[in-house]
PDB file of N, CA and C in Angstrom:
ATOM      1  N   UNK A   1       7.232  -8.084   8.753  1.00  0.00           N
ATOM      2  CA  UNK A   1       6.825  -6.893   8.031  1.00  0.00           C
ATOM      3  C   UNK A   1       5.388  -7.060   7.595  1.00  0.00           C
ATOM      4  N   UNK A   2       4.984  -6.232   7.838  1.00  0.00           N
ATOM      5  CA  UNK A   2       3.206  -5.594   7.315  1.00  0.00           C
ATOM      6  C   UNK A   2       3.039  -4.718   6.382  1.00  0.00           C
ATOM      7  N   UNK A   3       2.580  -5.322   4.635  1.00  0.00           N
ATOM      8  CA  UNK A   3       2.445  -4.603   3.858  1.00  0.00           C
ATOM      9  C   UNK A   3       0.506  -4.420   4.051  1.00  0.00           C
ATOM     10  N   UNK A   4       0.643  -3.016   3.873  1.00  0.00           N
ATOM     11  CA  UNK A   4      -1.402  -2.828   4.285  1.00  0.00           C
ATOM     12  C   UNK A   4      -1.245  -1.955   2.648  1.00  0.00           C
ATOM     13  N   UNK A   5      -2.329  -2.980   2.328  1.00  0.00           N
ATOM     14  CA  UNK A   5      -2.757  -2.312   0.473  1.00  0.00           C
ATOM     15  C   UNK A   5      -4.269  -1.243   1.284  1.00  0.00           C
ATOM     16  N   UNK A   6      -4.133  -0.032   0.604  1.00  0.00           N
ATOM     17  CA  UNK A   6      -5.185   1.155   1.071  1.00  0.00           C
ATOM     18  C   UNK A   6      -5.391   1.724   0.216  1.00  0.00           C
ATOM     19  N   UNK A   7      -7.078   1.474   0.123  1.00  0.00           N
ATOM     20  CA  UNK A   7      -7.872   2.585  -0.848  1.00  0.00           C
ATOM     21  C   UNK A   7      -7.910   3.613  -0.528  1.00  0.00           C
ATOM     22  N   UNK A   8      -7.331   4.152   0.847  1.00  0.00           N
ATOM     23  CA  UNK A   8      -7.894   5.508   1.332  1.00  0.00           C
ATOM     24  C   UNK A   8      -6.791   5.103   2.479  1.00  0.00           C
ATOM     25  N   UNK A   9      -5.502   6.581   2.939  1.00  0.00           N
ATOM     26  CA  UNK A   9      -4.697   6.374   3.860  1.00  0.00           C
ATOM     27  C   UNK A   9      -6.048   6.340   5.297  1.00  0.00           C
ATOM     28  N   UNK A  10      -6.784   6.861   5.466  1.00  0.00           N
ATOM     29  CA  UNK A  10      -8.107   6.989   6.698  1.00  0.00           C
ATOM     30  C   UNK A  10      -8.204   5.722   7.507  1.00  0.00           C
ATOM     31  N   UNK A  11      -8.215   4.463   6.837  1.00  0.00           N
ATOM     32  CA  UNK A  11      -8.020   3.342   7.998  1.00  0.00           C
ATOM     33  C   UNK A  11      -6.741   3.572   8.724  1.00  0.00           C
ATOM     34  N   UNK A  12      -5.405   3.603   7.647  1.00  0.00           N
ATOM     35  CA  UNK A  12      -4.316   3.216   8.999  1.00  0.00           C
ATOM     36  C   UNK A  12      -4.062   4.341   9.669  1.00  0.00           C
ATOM     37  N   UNK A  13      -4.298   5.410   9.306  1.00  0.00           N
ATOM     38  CA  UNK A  13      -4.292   7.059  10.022  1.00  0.00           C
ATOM     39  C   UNK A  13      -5.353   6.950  11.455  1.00  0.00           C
ATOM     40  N   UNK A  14      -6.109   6.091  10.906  1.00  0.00           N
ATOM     41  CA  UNK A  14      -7.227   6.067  12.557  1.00  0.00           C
ATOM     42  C   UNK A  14      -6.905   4.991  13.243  1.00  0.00           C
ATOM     43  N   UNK A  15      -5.784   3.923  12.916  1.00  0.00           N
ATOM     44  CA  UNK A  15      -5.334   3.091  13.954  1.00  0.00           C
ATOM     45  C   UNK A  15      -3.996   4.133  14.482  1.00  0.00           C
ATOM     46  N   UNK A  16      -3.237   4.712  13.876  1.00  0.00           N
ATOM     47  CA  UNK A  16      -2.177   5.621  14.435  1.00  0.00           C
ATOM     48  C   UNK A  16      -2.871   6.570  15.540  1.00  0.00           C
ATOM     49  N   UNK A  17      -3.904   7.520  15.087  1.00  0.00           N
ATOM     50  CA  UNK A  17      -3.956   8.348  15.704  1.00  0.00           C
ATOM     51  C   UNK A  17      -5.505   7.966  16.320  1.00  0.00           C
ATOM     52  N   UNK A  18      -5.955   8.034  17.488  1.00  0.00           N
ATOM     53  CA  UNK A  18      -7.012   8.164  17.773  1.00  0.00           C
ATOM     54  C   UNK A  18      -8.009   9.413  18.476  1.00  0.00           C
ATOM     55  N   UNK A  19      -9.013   9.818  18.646  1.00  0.00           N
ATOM     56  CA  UNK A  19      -9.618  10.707  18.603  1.00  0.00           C
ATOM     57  C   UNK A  19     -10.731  10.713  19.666  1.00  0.00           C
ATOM     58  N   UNK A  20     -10.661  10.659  20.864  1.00  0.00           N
ATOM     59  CA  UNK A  20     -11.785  10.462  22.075  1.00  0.00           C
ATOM     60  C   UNK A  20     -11.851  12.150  23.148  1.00  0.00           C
ATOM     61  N   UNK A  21     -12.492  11.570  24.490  1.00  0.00           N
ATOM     62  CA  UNK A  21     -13.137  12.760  24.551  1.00  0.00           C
ATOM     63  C   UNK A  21     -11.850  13.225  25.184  1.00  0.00           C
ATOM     64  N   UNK A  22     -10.572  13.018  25.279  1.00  0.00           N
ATOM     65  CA  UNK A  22      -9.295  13.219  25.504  1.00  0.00           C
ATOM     66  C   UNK A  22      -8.646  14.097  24.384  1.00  0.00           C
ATOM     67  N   UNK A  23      -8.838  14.683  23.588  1.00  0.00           N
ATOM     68  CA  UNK A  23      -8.689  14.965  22.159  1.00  0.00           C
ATOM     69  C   UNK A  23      -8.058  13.911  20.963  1.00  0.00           C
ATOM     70  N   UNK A  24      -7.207  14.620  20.359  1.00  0.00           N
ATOM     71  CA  UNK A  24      -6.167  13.456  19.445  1.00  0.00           C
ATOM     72  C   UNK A  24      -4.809  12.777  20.082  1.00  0.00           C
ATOM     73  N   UNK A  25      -4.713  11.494  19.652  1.00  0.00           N
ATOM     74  CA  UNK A  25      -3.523  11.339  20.495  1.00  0.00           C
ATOM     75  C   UNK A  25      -3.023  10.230  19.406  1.00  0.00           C
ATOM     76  N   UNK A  26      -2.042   9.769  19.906  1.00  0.00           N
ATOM     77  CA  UNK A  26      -1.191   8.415  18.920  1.00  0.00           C
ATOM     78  C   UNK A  26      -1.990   7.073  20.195  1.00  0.00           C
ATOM     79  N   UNK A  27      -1.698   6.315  19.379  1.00  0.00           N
ATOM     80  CA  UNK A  27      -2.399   5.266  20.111  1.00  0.00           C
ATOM     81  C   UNK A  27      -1.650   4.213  20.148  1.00  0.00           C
ATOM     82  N   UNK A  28      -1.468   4.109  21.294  1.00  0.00           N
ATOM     83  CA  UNK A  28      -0.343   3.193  21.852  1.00  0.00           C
ATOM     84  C   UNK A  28      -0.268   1.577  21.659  1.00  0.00           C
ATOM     85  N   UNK A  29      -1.161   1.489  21.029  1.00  0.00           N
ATOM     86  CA  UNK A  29      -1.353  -0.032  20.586  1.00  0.00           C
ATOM     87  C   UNK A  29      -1.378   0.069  19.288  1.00  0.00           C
ATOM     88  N   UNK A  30      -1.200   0.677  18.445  1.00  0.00           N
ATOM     89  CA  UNK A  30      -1.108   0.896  17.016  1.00  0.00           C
ATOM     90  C   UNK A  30      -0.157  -0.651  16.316  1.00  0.00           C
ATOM     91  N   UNK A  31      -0.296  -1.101  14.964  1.00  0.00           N
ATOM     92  CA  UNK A  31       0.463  -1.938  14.485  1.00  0.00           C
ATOM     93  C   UNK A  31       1.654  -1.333  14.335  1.00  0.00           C
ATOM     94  N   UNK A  32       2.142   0.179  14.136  1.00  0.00           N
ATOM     95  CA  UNK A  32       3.295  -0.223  14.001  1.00  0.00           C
ATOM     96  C   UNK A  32       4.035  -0.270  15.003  1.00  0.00           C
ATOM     97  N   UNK A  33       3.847  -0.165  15.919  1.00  0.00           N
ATOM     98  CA  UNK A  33       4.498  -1.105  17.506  1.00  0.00           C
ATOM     99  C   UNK A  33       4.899  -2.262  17.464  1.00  0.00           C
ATOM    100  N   UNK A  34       4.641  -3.173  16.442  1.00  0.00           N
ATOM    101  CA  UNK A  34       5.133  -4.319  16.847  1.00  0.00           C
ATOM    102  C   UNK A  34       5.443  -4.776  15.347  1.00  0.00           C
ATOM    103  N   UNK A  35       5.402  -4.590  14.265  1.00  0.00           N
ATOM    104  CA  UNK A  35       5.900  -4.403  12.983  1.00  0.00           C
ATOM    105  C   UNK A  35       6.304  -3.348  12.354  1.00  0.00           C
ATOM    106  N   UNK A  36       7.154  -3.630  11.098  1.00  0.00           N
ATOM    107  CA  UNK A  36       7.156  -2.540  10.371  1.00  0.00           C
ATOM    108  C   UNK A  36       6.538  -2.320   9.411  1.00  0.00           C
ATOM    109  N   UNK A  37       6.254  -1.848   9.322  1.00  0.00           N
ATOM    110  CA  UNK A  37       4.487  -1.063   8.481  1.00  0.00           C
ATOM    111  C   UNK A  37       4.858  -0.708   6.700  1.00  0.00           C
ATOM    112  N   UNK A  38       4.082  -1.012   5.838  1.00  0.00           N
ATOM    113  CA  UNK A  38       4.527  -0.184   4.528  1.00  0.00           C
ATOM    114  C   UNK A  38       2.860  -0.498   3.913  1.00  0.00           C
ATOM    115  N   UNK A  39       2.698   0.869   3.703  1.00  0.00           N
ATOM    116  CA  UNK A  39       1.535   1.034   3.292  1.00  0.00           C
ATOM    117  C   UNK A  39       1.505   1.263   1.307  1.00  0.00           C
ATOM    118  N   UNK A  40       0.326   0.800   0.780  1.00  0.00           N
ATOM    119  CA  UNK A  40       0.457   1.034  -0.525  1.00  0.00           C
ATOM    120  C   UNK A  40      -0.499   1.395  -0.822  1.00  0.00           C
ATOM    121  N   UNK A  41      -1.002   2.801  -1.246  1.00  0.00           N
ATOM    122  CA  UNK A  41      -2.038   3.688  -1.856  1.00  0.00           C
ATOM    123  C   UNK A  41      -2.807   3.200  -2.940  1.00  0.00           C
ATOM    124  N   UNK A  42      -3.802   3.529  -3.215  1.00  0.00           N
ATOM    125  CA  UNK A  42      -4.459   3.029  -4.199  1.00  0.00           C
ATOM    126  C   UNK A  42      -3.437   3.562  -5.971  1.00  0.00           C
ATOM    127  N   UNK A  43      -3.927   2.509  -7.093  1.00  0.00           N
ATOM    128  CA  UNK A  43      -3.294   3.063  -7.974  1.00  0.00           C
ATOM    129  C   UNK A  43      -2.998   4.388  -8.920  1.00  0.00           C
ATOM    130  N   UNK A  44      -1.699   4.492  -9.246  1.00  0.00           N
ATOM    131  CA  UNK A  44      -1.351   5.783 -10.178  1.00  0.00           C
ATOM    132  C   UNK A  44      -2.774   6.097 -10.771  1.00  0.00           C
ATOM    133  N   UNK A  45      -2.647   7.944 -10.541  1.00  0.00           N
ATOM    134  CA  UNK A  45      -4.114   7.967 -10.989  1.00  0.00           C
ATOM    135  C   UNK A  45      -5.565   7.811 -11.017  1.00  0.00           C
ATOM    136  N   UNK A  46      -5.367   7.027  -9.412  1.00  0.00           N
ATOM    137  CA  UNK A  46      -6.817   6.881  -8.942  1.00  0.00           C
ATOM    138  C   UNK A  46      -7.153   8.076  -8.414  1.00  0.00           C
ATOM    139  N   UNK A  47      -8.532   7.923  -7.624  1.00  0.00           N
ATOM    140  CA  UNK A  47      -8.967   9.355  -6.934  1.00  0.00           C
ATOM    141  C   UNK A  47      -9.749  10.217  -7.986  1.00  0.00           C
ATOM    142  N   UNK A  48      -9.830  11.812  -7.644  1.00  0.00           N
ATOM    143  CA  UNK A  48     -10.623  12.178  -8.344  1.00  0.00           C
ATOM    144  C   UNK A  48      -9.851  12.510 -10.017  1.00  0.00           C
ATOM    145  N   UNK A  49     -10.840  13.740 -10.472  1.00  0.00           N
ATOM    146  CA  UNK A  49     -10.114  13.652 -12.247  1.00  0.00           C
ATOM    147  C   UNK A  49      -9.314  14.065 -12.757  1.00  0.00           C
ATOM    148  N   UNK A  50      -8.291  14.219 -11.302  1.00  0.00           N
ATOM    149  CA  UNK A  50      -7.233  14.731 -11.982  1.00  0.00           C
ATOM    150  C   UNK A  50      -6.229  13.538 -11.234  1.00  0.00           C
ATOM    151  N   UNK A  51      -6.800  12.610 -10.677  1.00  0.00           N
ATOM    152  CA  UNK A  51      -5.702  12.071 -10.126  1.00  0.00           C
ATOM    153  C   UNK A  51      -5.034  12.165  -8.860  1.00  0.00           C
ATOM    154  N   UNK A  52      -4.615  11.843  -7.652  1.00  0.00           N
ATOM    155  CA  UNK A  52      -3.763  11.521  -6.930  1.00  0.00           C
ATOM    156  C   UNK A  52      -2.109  12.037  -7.061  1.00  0.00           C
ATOM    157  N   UNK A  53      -2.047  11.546  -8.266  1.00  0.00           N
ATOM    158  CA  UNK A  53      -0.490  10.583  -8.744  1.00  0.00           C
ATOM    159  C   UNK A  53      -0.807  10.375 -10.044  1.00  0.00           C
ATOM    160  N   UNK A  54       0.630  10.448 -10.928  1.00  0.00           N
ATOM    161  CA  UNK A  54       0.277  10.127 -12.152  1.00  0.00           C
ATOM    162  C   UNK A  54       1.192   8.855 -12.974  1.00  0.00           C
ATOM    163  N   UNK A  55       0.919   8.403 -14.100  1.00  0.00           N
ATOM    164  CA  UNK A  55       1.523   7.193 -14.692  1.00  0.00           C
ATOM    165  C   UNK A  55       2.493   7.817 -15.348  1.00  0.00           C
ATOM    166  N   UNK A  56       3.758   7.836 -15.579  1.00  0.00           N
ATOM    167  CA  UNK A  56       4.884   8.010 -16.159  1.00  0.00           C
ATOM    168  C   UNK A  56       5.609   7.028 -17.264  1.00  0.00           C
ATOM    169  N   UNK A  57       5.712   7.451 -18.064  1.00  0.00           N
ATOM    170  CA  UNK A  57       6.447   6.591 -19.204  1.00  0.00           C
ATOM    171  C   UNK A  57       7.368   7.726 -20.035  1.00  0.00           C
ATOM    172  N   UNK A  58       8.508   7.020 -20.278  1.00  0.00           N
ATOM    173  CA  UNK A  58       9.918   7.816 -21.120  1.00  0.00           C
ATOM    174  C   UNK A  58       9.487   9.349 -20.436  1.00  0.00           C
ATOM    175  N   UNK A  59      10.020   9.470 -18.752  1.00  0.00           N
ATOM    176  CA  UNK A  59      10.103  11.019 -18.404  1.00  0.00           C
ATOM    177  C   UNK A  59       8.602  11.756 -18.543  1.00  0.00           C
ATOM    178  N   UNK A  60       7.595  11.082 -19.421  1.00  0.00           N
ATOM    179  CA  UNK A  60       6.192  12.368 -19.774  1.00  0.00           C
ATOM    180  C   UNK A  60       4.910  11.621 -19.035  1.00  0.00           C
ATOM    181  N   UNK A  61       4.336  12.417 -18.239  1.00  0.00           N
ATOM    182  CA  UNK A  61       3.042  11.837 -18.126  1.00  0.00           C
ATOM    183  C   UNK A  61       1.929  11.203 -19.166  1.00  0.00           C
ATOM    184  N   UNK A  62       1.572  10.448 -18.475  1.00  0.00           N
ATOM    185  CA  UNK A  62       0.906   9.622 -19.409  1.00  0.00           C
ATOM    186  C   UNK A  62      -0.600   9.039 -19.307  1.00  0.00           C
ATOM    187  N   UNK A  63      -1.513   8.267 -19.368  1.00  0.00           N
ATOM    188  CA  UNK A  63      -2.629   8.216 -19.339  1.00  0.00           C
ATOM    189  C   UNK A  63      -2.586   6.796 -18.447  1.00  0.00           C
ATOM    190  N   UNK A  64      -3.046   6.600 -17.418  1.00  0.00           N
ATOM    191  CA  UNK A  64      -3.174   5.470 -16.528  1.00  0.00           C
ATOM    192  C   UNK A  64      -3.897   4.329 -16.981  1.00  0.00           C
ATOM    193  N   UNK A  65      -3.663   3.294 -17.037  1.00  0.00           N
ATOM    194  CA  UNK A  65      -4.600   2.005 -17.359  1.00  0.00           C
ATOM    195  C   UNK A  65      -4.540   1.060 -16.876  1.00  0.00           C
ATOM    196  N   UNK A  66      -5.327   0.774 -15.703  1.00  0.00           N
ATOM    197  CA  UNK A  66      -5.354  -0.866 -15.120  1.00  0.00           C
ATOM    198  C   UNK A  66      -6.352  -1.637 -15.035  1.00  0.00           C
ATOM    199  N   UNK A  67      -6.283  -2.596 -14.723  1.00  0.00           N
ATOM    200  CA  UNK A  67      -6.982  -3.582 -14.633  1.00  0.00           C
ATOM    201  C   UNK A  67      -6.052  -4.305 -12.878  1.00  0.00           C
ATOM    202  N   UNK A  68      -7.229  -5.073 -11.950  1.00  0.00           N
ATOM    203  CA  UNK A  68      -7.016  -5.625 -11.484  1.00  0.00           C
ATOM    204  C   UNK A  68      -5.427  -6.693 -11.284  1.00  0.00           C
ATOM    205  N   UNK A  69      -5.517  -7.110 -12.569  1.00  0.00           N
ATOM    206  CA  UNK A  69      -4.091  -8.208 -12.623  1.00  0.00           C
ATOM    207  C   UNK A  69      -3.087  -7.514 -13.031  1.00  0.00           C
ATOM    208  N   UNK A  70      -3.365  -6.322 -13.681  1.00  0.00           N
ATOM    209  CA  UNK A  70      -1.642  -5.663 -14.082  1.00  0.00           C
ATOM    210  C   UNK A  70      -1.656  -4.563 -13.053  1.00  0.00           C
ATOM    211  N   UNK A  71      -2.781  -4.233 -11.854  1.00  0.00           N
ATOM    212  CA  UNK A  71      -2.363  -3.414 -10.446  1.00  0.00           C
ATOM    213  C   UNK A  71      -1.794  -4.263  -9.597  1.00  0.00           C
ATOM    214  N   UNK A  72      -2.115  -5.724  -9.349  1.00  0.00           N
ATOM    215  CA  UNK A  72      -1.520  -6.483  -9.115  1.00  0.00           C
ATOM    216  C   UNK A  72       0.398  -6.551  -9.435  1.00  0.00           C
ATOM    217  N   UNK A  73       0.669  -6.890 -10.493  1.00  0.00           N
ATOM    218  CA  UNK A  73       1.410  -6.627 -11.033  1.00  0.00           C
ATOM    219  C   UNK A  73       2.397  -5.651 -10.530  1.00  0.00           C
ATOM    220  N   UNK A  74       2.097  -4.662 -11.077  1.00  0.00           N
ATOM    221  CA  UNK A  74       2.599  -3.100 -10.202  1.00  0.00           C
ATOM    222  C   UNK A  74       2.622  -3.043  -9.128  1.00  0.00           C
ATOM    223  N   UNK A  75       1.952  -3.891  -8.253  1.00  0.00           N
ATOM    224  CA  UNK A  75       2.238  -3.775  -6.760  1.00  0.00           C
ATOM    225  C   UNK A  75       3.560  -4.780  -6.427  1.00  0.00           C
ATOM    226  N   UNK A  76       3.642  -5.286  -7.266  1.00  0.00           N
ATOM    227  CA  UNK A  76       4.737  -6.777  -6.963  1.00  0.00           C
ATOM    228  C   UNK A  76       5.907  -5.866  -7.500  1.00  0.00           C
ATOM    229  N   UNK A  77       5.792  -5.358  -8.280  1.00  0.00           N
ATOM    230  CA  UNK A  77       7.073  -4.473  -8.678  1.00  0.00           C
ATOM    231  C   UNK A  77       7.932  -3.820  -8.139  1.00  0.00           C
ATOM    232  N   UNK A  78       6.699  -3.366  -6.825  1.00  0.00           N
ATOM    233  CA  UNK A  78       6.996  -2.229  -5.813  1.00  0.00           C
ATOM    234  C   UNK A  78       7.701  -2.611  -4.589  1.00  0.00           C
ATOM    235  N   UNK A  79       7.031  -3.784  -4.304  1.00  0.00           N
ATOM    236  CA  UNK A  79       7.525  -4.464  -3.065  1.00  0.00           C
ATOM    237  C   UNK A  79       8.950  -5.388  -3.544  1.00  0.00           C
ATOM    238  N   UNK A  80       9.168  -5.640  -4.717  1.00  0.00           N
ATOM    239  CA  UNK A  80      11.116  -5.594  -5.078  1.00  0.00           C
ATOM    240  C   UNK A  80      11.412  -4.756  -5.295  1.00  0.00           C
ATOM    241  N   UNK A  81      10.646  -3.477  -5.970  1.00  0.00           N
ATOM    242  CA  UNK A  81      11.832  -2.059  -5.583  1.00  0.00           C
ATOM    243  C   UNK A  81      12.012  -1.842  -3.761  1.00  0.00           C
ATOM    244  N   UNK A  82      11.385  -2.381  -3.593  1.00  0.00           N
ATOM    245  CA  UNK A  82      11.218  -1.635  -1.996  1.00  0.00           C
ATOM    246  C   UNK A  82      12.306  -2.681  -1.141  1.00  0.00           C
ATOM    247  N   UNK A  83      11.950  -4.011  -1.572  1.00  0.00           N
ATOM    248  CA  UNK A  83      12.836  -5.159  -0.447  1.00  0.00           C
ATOM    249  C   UNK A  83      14.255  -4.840  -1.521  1.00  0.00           C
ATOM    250  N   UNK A  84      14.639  -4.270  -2.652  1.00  0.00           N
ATOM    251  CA  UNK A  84      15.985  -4.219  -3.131  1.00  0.00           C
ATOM    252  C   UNK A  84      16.693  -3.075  -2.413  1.00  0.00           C
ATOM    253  N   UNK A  85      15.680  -2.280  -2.197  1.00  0.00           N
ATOM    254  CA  UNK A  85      16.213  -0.938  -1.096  1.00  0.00           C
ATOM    255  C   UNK A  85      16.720  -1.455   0.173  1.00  0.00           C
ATOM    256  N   UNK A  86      16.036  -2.118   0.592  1.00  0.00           N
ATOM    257  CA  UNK A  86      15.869  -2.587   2.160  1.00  0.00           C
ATOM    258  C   UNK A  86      16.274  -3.558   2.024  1.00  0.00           C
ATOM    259  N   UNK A  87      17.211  -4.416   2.192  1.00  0.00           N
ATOM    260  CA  UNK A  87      17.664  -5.823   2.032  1.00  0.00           C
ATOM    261  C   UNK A  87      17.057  -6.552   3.371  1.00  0.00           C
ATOM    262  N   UNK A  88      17.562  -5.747   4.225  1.00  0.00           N
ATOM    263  CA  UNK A  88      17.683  -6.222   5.482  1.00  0.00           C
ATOM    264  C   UNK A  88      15.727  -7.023   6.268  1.00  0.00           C
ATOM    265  N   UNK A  89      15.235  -5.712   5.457  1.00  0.00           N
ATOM    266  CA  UNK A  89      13.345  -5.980   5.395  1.00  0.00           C
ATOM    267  C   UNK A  89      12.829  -7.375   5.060  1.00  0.00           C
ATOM    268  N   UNK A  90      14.129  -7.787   4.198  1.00  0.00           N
ATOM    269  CA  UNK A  90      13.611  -9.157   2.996  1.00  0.00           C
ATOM    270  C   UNK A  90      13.757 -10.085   3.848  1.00  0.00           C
ATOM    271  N   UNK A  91      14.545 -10.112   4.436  1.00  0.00           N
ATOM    272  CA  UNK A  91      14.640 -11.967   5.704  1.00  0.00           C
ATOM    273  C   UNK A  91      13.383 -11.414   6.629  1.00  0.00           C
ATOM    274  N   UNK A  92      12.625 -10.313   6.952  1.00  0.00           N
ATOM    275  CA  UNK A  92      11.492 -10.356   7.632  1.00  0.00           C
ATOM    276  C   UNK A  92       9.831 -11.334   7.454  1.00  0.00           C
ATOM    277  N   UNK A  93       9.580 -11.713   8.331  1.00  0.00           N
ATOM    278  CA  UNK A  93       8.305 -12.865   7.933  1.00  0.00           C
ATOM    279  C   UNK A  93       7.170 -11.677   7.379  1.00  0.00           C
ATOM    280  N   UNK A  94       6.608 -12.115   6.173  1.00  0.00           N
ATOM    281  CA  UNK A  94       5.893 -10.911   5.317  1.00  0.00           C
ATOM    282  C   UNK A  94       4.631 -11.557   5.038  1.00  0.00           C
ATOM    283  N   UNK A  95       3.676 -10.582   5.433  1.00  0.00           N
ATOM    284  CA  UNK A  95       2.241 -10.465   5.992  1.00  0.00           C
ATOM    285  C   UNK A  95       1.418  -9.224   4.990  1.00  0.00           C
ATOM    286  N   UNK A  96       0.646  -9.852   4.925  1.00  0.00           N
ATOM    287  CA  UNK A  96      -0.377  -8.934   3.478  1.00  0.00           C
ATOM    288  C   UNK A  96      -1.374  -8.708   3.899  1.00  0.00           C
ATOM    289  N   UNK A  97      -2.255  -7.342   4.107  1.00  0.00           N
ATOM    290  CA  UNK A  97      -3.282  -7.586   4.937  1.00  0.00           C
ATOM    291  C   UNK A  97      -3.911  -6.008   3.893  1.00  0.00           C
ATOM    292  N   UNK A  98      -4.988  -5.867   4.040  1.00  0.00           N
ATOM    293  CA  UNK A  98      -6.168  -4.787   3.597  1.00  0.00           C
ATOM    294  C   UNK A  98      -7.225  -4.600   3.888  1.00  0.00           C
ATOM    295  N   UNK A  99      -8.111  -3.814   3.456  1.00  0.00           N
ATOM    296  CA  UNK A  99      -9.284  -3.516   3.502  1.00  0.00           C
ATOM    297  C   UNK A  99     -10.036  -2.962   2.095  1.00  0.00           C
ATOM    298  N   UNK A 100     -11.680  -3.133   2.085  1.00  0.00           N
ATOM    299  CA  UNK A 100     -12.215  -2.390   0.734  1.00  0.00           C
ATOM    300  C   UNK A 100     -12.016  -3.387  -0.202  1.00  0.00           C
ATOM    301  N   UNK A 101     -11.508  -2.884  -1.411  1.00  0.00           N
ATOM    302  CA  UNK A 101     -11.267  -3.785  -2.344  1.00  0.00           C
ATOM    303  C   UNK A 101      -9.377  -4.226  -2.276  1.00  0.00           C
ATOM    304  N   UNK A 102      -8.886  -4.043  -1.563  1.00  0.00           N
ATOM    305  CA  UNK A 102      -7.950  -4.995  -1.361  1.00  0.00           C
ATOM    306  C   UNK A 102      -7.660  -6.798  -0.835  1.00  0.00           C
ATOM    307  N   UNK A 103      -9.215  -6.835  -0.868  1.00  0.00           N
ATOM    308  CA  UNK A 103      -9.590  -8.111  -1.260  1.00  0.00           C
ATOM    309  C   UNK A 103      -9.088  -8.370  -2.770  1.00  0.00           C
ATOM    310  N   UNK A 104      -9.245  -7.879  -3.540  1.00  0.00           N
ATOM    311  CA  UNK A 104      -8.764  -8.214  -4.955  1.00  0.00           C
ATOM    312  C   UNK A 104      -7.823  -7.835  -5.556  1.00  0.00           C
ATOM    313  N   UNK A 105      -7.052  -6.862  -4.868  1.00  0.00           N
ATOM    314  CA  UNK A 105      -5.736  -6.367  -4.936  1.00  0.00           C
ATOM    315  C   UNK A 105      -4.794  -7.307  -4.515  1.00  0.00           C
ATOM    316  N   UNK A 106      -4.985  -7.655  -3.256  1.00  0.00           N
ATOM    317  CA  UNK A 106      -4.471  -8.678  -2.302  1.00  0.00           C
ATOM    318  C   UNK A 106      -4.119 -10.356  -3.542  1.00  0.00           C
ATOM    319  N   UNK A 107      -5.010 -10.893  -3.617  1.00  0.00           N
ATOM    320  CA  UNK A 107      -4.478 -12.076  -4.393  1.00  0.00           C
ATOM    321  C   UNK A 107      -4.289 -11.959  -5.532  1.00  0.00           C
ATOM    322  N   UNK A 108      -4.313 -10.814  -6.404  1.00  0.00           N
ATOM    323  CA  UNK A 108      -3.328 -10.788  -8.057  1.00  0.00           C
ATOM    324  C   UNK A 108      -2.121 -10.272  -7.329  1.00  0.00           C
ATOM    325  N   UNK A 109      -1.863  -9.789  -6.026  1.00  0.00           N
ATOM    326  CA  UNK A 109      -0.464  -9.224  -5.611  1.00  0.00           C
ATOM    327  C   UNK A 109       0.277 -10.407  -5.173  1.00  0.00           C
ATOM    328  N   UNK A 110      -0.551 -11.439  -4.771  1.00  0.00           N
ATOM    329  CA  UNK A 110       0.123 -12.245  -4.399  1.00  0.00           C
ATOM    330  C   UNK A 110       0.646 -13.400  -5.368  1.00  0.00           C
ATOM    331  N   UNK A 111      -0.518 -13.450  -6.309  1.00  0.00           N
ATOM    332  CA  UNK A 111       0.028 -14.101  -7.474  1.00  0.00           C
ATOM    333  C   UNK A 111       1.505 -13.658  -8.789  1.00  0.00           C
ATOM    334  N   UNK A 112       1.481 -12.443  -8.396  1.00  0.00           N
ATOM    335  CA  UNK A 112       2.322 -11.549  -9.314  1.00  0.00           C
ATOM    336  C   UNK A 112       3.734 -11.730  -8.121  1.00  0.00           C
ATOM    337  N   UNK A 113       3.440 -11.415  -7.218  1.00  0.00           N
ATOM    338  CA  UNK A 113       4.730 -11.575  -5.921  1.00  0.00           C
ATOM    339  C   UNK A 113       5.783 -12.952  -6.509  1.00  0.00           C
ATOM    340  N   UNK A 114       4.705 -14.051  -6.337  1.00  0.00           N
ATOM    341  CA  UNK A 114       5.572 -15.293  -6.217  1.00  0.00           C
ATOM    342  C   UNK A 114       5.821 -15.993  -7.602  1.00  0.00           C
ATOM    343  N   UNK A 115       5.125 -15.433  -8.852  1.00  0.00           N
ATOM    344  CA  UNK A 115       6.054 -15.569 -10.094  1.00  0.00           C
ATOM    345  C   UNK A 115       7.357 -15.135 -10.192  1.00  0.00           C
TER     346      UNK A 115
END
């Protein structure tokens, strides 16, 4: 399994689909051909000023606040809500990969993962 942390869905959307003087097409060498893919958006509330997505607490929207190590955090959260869904996902060999600033997403996720 291939978790891809994304500031912007536009990278893995342009390995899916490609765009030449053929028009648009899917692209047959794409990663998820040979893994299964789970992509993770940038955080609740990023984007412009109104947000993406919003932070939720007791049912009411709420005001977003992160920092690096507690997005971290929240990403580790996600990937056991996600492998508790998917059991079957969890015996898969698991691969962390990004772009942008998922350089720094990437190792507080990984530090938060294996606590």
């Amino acid at each position: 399994m291939l978790v891809l942390l994304c500031s912007a869905l536009t990278p893995p959307l342009q390995n899916y689909f490609q765009v030449d003087s053929n028009g648009t097409h899917t692209n047959p060498h794409s990663w998820n051909t040979v893994a299964n893919m789970l992509y993770l958006e940038s955080p609740a509330g990023s984007g412009d000023t109104g947000g993406f997505s919003q932070c939720i607490a007791k049912g009411k929207p709420v005001a977003c606040c992160w920092n690096d190590k507690t997005q971290g955090v929240a990403y580790g959260h996600t990937l056991l809500a996600f492998f508790k869904a998917f059991p079957e996902l969890s015996r898969s060999e698991f691969y962390l990969a990004g772009e942008s600033y998922a350089g720094q997403y990437a190792k507080d996720l990984c530090c938060a993962f294996l606590k």
